[in-house]
PDB file of N, CA and C in Angstrom:
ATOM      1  N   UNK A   1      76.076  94.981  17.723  1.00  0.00           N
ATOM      2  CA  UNK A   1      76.005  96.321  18.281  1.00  0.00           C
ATOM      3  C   UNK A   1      77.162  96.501  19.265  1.00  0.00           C
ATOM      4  N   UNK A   2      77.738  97.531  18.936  1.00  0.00           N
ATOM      5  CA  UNK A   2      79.422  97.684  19.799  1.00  0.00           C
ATOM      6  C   UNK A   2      78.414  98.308  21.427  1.00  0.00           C
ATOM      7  N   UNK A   3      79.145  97.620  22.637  1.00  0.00           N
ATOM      8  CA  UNK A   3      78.829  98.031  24.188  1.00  0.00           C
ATOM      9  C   UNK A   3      79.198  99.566  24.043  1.00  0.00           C
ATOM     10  N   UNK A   4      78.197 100.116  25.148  1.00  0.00           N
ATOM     11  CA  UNK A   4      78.233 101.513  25.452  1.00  0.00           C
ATOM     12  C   UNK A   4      78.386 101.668  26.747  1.00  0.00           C
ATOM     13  N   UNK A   5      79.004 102.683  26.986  1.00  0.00           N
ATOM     14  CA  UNK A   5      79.225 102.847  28.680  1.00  0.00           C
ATOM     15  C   UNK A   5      78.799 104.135  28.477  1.00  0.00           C
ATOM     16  N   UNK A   6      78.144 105.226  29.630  1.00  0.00           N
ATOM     17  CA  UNK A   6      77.947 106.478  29.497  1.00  0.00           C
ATOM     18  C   UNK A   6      78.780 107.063  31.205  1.00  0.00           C
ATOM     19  N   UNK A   7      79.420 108.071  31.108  1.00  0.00           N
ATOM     20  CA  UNK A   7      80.029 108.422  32.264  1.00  0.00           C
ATOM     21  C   UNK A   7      79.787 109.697  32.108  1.00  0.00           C
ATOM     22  N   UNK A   8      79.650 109.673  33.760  1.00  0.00           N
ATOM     23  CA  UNK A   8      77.990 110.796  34.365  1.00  0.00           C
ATOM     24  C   UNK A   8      78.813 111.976  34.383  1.00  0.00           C
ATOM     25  N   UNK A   9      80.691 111.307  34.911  1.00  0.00           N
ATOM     26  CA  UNK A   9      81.544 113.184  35.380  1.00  0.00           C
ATOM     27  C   UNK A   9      81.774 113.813  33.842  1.00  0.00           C
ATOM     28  N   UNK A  10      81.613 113.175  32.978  1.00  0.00           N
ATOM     29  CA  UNK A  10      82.284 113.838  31.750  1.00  0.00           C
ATOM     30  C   UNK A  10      81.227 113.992  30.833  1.00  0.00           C
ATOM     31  N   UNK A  11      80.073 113.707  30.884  1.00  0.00           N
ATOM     32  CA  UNK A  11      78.449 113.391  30.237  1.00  0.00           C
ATOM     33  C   UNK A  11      79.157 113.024  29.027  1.00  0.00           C
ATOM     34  N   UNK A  12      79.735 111.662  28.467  1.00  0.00           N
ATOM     35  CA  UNK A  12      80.307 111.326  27.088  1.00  0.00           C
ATOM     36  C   UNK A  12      79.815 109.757  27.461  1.00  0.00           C
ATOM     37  N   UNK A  13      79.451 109.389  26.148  1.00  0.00           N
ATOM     38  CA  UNK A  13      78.979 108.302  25.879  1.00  0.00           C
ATOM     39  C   UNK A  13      80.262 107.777  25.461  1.00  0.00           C
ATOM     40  N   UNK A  14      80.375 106.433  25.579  1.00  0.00           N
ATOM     41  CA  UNK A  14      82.329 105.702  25.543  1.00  0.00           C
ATOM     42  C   UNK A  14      81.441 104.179  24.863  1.00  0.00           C
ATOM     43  N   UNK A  15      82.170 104.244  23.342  1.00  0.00           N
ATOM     44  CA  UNK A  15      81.505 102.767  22.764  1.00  0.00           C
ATOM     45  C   UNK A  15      82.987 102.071  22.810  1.00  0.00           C
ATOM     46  N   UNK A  16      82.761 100.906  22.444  1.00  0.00           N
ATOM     47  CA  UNK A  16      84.139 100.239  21.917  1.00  0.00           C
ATOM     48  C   UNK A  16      85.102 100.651  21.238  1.00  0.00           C
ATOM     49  N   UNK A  17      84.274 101.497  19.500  1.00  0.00           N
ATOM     50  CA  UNK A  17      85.063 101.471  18.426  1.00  0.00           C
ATOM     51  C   UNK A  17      84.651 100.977  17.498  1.00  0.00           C
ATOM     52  N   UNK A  18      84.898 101.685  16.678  1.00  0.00           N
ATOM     53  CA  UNK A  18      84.274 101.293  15.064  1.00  0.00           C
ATOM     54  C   UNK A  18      84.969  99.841  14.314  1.00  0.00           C
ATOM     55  N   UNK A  19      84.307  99.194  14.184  1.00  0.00           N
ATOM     56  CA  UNK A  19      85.389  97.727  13.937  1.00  0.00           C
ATOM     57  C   UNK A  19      85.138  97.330  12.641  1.00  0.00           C
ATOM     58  N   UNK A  20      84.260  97.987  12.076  1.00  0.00           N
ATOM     59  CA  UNK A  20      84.404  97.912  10.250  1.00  0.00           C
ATOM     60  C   UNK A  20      84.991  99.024   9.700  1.00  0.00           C
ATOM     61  N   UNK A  21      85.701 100.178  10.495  1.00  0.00           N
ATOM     62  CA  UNK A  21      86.487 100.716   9.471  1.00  0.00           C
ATOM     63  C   UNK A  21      87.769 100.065   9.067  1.00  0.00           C
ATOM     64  N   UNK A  22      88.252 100.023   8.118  1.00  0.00           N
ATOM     65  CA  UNK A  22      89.508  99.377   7.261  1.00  0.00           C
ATOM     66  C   UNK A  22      90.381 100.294   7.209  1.00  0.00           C
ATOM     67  N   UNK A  23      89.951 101.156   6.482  1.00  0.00           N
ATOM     68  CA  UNK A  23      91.620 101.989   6.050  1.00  0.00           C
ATOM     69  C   UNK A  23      90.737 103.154   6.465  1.00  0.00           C
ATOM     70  N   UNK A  24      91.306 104.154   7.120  1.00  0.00           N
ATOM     71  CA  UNK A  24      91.602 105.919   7.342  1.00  0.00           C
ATOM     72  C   UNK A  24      92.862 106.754   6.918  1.00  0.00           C
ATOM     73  N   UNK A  25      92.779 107.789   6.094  1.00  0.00           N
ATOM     74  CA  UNK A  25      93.713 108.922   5.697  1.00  0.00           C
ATOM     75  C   UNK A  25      93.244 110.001   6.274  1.00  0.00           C
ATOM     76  N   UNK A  26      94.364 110.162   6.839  1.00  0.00           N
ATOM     77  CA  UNK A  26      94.255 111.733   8.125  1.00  0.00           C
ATOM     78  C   UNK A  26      95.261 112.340   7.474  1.00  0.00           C
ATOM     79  N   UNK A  27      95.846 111.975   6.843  1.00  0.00           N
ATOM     80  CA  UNK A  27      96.887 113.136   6.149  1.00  0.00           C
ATOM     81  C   UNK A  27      96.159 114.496   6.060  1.00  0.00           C
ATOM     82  N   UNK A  28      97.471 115.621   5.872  1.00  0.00           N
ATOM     83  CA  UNK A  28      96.663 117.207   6.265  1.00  0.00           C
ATOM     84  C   UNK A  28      95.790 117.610   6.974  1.00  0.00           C
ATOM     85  N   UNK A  29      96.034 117.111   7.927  1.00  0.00           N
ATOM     86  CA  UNK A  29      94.636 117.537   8.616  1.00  0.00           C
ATOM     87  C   UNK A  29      95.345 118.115   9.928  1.00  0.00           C
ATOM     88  N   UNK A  30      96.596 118.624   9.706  1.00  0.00           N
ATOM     89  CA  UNK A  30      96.913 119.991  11.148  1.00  0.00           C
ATOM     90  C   UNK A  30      96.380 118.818  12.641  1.00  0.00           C
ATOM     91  N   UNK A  31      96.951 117.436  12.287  1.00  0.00           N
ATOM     92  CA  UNK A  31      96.932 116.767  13.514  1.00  0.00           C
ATOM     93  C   UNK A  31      98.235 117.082  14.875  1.00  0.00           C
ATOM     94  N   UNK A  32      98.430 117.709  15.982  1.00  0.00           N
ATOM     95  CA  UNK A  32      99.558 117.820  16.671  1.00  0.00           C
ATOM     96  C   UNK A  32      99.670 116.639  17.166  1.00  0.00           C
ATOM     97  N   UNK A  33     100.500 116.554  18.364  1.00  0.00           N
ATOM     98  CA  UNK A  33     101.360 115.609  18.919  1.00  0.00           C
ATOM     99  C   UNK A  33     100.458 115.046  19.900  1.00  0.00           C
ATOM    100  N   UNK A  34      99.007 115.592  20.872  1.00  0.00           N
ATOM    101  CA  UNK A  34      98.150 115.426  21.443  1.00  0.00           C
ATOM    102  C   UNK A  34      97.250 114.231  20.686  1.00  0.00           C
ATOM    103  N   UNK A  35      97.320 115.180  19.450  1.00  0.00           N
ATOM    104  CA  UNK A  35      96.199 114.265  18.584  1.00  0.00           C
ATOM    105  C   UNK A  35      96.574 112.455  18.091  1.00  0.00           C
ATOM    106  N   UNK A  36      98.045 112.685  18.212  1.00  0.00           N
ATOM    107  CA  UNK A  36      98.435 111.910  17.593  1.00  0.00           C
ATOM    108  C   UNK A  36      98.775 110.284  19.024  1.00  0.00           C
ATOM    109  N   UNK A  37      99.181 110.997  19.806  1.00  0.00           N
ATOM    110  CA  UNK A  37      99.060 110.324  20.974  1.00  0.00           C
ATOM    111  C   UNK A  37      97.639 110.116  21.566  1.00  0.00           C
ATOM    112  N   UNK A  38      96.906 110.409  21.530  1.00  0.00           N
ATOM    113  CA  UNK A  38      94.940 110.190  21.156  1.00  0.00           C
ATOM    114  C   UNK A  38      94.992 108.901  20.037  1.00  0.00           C
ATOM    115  N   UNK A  39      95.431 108.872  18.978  1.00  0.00           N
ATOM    116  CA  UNK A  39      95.446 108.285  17.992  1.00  0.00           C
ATOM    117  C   UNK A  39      95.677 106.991  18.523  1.00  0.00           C
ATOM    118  N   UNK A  40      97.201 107.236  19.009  1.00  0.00           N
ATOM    119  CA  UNK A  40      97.923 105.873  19.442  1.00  0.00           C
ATOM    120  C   UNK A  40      97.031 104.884  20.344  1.00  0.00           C
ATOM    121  N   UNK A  41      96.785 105.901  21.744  1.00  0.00           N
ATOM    122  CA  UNK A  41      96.069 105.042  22.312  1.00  0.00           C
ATOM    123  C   UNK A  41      94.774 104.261  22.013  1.00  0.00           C
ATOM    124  N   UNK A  42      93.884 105.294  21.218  1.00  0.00           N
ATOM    125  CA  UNK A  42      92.854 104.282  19.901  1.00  0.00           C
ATOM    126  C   UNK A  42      93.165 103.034  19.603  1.00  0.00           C
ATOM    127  N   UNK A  43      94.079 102.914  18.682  1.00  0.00           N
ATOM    128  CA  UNK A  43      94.417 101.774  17.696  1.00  0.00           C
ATOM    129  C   UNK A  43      94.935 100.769  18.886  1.00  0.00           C
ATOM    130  N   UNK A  44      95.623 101.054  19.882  1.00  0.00           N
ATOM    131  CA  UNK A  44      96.092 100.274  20.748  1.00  0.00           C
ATOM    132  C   UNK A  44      95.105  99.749  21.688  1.00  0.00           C
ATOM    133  N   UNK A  45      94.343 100.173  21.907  1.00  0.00           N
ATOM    134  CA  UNK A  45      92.807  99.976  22.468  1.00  0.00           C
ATOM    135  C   UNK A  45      91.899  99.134  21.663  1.00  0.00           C
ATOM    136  N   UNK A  46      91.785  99.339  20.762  1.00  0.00           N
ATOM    137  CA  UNK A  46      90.871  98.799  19.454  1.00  0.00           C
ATOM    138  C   UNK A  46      91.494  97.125  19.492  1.00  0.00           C
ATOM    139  N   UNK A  47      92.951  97.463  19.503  1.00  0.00           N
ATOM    140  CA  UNK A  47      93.892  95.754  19.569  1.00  0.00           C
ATOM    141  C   UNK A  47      93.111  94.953  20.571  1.00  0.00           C
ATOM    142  N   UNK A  48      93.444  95.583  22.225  1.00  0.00           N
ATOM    143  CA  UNK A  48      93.152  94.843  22.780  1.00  0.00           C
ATOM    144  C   UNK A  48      91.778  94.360  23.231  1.00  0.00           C
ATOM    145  N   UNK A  49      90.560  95.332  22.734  1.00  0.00           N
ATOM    146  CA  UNK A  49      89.326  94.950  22.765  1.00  0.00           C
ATOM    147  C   UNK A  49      88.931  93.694  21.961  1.00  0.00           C
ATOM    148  N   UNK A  50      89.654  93.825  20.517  1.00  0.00           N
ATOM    149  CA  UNK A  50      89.647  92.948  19.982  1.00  0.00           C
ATOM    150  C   UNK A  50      90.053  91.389  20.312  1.00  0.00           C
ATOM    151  N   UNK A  51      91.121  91.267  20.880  1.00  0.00           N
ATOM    152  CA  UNK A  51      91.942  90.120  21.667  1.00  0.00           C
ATOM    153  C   UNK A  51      90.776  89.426  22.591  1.00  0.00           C
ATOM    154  N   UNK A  52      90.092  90.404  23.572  1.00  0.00           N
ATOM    155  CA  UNK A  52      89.155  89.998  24.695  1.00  0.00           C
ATOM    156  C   UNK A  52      88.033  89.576  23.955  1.00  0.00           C
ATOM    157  N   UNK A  53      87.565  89.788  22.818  1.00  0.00           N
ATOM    158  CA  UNK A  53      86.504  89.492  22.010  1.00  0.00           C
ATOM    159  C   UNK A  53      86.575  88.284  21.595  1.00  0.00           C
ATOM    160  N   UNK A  54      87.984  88.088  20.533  1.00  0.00           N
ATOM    161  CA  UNK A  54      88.285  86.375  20.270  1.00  0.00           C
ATOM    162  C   UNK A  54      88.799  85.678  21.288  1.00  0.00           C
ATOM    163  N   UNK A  55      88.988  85.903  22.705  1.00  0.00           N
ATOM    164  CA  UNK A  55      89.283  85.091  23.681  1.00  0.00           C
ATOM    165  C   UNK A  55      88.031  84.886  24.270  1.00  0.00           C
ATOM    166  N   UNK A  56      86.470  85.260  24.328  1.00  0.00           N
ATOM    167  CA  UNK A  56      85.449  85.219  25.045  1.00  0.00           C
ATOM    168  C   UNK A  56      84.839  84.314  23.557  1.00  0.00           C
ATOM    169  N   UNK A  57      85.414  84.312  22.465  1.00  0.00           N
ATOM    170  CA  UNK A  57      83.708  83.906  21.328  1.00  0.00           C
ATOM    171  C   UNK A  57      84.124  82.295  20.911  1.00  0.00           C
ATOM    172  N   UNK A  58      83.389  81.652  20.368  1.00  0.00           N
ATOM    173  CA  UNK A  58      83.501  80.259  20.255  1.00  0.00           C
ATOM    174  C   UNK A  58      84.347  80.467  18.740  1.00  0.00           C
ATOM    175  N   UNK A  59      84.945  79.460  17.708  1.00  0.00           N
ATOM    176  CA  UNK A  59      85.738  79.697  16.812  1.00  0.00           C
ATOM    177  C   UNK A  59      85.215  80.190  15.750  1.00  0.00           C
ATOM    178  N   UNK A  60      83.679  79.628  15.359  1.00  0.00           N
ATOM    179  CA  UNK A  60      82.858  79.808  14.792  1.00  0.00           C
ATOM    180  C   UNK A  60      81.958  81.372  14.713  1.00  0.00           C
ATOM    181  N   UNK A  61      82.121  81.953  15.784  1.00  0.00           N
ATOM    182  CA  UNK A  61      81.795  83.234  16.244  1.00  0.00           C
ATOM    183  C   UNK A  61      83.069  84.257  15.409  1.00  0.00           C
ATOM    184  N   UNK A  62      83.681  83.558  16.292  1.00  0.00           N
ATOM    185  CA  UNK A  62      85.387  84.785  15.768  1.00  0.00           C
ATOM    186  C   UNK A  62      85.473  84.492  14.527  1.00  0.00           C
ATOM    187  N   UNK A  63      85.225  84.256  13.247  1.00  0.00           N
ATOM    188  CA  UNK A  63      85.404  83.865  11.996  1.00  0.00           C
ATOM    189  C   UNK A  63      84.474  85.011  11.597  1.00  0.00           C
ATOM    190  N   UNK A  64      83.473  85.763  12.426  1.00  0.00           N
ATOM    191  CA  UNK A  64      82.474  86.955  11.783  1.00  0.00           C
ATOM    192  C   UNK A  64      82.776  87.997  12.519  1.00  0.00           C
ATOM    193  N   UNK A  65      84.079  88.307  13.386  1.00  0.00           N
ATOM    194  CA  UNK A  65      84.625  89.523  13.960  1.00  0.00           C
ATOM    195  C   UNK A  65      85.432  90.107  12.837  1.00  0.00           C
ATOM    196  N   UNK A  66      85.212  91.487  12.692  1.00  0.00           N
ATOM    197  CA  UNK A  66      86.153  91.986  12.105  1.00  0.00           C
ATOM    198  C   UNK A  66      87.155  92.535  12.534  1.00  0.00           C
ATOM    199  N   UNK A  67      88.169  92.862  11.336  1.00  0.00           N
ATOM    200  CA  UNK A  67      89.504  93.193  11.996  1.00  0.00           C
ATOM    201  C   UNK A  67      90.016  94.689  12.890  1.00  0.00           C
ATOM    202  N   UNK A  68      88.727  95.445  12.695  1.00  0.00           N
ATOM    203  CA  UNK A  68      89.365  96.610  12.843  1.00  0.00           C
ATOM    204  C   UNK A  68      90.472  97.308  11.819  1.00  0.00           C
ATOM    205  N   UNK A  69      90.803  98.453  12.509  1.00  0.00           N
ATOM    206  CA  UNK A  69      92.158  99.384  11.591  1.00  0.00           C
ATOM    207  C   UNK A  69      92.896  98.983  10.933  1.00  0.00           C
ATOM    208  N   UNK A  70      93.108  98.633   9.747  1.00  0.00           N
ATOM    209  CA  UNK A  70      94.258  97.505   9.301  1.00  0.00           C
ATOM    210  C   UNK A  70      95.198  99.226   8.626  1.00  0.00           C
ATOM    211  N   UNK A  71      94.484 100.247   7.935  1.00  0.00           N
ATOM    212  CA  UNK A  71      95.801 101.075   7.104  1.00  0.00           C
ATOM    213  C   UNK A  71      95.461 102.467   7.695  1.00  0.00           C
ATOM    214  N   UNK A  72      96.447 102.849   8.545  1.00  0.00           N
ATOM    215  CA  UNK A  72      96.231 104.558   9.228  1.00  0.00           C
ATOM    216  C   UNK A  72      97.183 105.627   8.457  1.00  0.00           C
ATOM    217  N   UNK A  73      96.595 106.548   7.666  1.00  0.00           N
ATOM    218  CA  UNK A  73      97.940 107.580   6.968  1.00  0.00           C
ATOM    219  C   UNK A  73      97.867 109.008   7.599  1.00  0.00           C
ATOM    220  N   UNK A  74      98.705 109.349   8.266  1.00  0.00           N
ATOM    221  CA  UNK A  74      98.906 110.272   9.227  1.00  0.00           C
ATOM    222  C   UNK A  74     100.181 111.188   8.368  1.00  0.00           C
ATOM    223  N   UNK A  75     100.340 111.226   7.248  1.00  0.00           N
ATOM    224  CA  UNK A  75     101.127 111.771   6.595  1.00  0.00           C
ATOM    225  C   UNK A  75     100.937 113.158   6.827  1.00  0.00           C
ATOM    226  N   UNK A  76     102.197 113.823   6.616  1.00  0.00           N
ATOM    227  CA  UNK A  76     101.861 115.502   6.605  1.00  0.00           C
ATOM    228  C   UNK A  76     101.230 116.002   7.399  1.00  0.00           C
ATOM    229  N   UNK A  77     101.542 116.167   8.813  1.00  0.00           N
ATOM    230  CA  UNK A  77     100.125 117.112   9.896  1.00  0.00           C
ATOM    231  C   UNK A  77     101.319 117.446  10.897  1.00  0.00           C
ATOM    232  N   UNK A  78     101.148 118.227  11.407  1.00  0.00           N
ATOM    233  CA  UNK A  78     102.183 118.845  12.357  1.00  0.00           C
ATOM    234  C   UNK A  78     102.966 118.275  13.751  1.00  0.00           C
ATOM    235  N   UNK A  79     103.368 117.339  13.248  1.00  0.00           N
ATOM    236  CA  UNK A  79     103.810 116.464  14.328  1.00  0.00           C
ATOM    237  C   UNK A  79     105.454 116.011  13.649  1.00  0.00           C
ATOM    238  N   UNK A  80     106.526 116.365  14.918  1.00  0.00           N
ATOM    239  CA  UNK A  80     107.652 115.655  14.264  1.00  0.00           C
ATOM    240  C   UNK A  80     108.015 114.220  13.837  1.00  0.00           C
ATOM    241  N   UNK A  81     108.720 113.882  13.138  1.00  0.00           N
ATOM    242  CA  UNK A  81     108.717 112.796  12.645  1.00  0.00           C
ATOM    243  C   UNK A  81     109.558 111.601  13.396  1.00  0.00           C
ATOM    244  N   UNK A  82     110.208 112.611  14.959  1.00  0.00           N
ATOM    245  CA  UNK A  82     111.131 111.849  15.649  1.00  0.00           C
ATOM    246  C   UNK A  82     110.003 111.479  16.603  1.00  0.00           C
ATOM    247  N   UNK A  83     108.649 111.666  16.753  1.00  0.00           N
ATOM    248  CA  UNK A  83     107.557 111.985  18.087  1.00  0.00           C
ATOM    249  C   UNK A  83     107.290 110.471  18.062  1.00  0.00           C
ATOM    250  N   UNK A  84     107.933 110.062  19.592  1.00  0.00           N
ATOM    251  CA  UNK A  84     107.547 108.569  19.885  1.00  0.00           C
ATOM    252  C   UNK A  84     106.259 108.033  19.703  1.00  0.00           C
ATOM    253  N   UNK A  85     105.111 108.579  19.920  1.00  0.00           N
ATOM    254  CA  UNK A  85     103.877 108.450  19.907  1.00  0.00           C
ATOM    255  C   UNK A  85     103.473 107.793  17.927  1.00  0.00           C
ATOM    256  N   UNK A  86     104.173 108.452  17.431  1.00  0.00           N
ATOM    257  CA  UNK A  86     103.649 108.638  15.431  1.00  0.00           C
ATOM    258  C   UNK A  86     104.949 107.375  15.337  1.00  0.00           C
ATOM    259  N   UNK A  87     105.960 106.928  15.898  1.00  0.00           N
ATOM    260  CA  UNK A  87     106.834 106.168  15.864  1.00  0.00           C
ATOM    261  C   UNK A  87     105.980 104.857  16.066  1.00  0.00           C
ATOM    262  N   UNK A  88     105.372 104.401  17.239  1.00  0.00           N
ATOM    263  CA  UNK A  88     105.041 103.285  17.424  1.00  0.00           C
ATOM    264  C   UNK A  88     103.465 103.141  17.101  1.00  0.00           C
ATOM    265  N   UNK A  89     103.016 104.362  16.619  1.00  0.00           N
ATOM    266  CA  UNK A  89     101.770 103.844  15.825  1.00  0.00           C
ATOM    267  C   UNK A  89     102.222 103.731  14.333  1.00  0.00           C
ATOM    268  N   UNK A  90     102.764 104.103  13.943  1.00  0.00           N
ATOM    269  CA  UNK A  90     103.522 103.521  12.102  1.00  0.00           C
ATOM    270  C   UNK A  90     104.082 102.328  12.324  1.00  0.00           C
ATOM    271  N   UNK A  91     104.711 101.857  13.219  1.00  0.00           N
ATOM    272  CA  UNK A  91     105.479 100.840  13.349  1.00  0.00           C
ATOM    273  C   UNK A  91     104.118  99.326  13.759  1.00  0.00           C
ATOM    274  N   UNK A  92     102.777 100.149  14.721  1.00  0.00           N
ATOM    275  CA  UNK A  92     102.126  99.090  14.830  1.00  0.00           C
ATOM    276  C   UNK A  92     101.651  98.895  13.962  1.00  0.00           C
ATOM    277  N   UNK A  93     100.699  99.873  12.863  1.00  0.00           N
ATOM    278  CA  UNK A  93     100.238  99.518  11.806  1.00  0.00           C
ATOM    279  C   UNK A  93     100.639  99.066  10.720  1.00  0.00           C
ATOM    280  N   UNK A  94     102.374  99.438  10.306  1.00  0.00           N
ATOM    281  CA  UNK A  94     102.602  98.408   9.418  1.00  0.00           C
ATOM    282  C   UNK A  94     102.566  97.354   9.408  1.00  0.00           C
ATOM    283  N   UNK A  95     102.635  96.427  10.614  1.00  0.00           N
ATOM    284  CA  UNK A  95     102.318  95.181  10.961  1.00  0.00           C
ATOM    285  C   UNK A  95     100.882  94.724  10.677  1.00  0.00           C
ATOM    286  N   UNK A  96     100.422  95.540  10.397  1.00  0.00           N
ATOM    287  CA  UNK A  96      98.539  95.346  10.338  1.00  0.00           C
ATOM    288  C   UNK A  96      98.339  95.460   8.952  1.00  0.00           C
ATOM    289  N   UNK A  97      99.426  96.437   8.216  1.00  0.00           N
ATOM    290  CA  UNK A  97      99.069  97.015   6.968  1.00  0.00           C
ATOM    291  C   UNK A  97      98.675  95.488   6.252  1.00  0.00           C
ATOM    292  N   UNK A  98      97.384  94.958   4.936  1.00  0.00           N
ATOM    293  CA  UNK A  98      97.046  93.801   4.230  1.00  0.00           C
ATOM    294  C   UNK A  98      98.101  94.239   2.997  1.00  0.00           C
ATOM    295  N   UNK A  99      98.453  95.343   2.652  1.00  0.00           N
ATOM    296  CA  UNK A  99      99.684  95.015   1.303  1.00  0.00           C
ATOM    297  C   UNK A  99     100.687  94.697   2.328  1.00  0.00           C
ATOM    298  N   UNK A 100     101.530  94.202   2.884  1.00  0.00           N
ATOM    299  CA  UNK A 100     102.911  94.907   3.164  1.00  0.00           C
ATOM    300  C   UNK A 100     104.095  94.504   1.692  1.00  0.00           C
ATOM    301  N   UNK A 101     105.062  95.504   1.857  1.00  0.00           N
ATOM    302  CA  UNK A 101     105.690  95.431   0.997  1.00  0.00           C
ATOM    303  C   UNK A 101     106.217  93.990   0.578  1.00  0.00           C
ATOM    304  N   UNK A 102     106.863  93.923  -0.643  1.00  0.00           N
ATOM    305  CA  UNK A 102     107.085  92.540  -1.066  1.00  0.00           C
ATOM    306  C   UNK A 102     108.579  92.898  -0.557  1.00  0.00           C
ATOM    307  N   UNK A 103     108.834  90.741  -0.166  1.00  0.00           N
ATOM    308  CA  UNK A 103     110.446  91.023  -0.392  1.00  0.00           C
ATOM    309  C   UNK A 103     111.059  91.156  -1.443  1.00  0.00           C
ATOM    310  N   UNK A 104     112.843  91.874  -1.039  1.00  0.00           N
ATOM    311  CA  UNK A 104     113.575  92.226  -1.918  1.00  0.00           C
ATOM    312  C   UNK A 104     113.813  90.991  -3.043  1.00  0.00           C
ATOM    313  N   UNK A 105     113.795  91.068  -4.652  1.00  0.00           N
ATOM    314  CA  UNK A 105     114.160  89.798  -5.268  1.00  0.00           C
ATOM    315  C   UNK A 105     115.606  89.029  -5.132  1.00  0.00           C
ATOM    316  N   UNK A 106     115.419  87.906  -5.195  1.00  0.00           N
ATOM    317  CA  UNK A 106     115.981  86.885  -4.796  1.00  0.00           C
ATOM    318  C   UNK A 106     117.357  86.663  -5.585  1.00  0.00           C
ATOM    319  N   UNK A 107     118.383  86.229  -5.360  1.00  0.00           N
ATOM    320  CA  UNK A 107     119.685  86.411  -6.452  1.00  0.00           C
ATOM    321  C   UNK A 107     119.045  85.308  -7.760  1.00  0.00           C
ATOM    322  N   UNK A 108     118.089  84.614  -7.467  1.00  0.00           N
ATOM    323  CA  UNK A 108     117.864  83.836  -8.494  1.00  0.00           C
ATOM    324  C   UNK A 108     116.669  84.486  -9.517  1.00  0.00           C
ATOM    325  N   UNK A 109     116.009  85.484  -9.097  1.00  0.00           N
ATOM    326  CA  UNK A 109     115.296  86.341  -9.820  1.00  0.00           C
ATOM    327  C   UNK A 109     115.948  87.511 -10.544  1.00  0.00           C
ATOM    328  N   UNK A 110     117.154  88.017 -10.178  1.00  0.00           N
ATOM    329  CA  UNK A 110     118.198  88.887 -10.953  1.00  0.00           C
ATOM    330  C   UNK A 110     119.090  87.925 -12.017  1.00  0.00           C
ATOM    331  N   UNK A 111     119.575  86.511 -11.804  1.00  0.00           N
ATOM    332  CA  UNK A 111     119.427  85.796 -12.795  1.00  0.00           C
ATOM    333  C   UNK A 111     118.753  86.082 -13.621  1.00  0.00           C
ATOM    334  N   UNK A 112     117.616  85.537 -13.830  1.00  0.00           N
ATOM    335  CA  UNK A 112     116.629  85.684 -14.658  1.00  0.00           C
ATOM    336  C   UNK A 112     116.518  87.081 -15.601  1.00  0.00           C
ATOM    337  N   UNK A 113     115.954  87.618 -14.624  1.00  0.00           N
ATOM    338  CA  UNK A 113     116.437  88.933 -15.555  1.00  0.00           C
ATOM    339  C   UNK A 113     117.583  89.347 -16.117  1.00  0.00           C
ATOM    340  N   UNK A 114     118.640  88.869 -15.621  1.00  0.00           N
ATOM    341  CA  UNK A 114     120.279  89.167 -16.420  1.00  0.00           C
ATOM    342  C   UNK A 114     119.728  87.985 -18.105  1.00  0.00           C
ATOM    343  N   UNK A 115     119.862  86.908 -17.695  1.00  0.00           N
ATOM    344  CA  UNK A 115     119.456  86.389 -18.845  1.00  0.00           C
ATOM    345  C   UNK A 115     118.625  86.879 -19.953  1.00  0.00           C
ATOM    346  N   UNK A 116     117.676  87.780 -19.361  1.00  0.00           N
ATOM    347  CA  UNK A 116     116.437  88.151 -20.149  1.00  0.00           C
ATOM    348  C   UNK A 116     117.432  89.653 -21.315  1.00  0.00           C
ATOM    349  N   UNK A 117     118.331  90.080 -20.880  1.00  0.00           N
ATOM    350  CA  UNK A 117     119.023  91.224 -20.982  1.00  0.00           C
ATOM    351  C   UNK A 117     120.024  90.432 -22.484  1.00  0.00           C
ATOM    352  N   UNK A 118     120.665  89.165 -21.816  1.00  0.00           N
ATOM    353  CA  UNK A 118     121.686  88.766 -22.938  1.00  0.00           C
ATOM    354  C   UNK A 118     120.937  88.453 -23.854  1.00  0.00           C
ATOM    355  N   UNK A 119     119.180  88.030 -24.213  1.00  0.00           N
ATOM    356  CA  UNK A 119     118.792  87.591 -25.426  1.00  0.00           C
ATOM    357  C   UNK A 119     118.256  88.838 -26.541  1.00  0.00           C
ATOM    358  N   UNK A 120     118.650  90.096 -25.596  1.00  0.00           N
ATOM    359  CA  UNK A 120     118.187  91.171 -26.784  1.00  0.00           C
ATOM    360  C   UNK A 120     119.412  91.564 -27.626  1.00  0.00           C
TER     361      UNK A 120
END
């Protein structure tokens, strides 16, 4: 069960964070630059709750924490694409992203395929 705090000046209940969601698509969704800096501080929050969690649990414990946010798509919503805020949350989550792209092939894998070319 994620901790709850309730604060009396703002009457809002404040949990941790959802730590079994995996992937979210927010694309189109008329997010601005507010929203998106809201966003940031989320995922950046979510990190470090997480950190204090596997630094407090025995090894055996932390092996049944989940990861939190691993894929955020914020594509298309009204925010520029130079906006520091959408900069260093793309940049944190690709680091999180579970595909990340493959590396570029290797000169010894274009071999291969050149060869594959001279036997037709």
């Amino acid at each position: 069960m994620a901790e709850m705090e309730f604060s009396e000046e703002d009457d809002c209940l404040y949990m941790d964070g959802n730590f079994q969601l995996i992937s979210l698509n927010l694309s189109n969704n008329f997010i601005r630059e507010d929203g998106i800096n809201w966003l940031w501080k989320a995922v950046s929050c979510q990190e470090c709750l997480l950190i204090q969690k596997r630094a407090n649990q025995s090894e055996s414990e932390e092996q049944g924490l989940l990861p939190g946010l691993l894929r955020l798509v914020v594509d298309k919503n009204n925010v520029h694409q130079e906006n520091e805020a959408l900069k260093k949350l793309n940049e944190f989550m690709a680091g999180k992203h579970p595909f990340k792209k493959l590396a570029p092939l290797s000169e010894e894998s274009s071999v291969i395929s050149d060869s594959k070319e001279s036997y037709k």
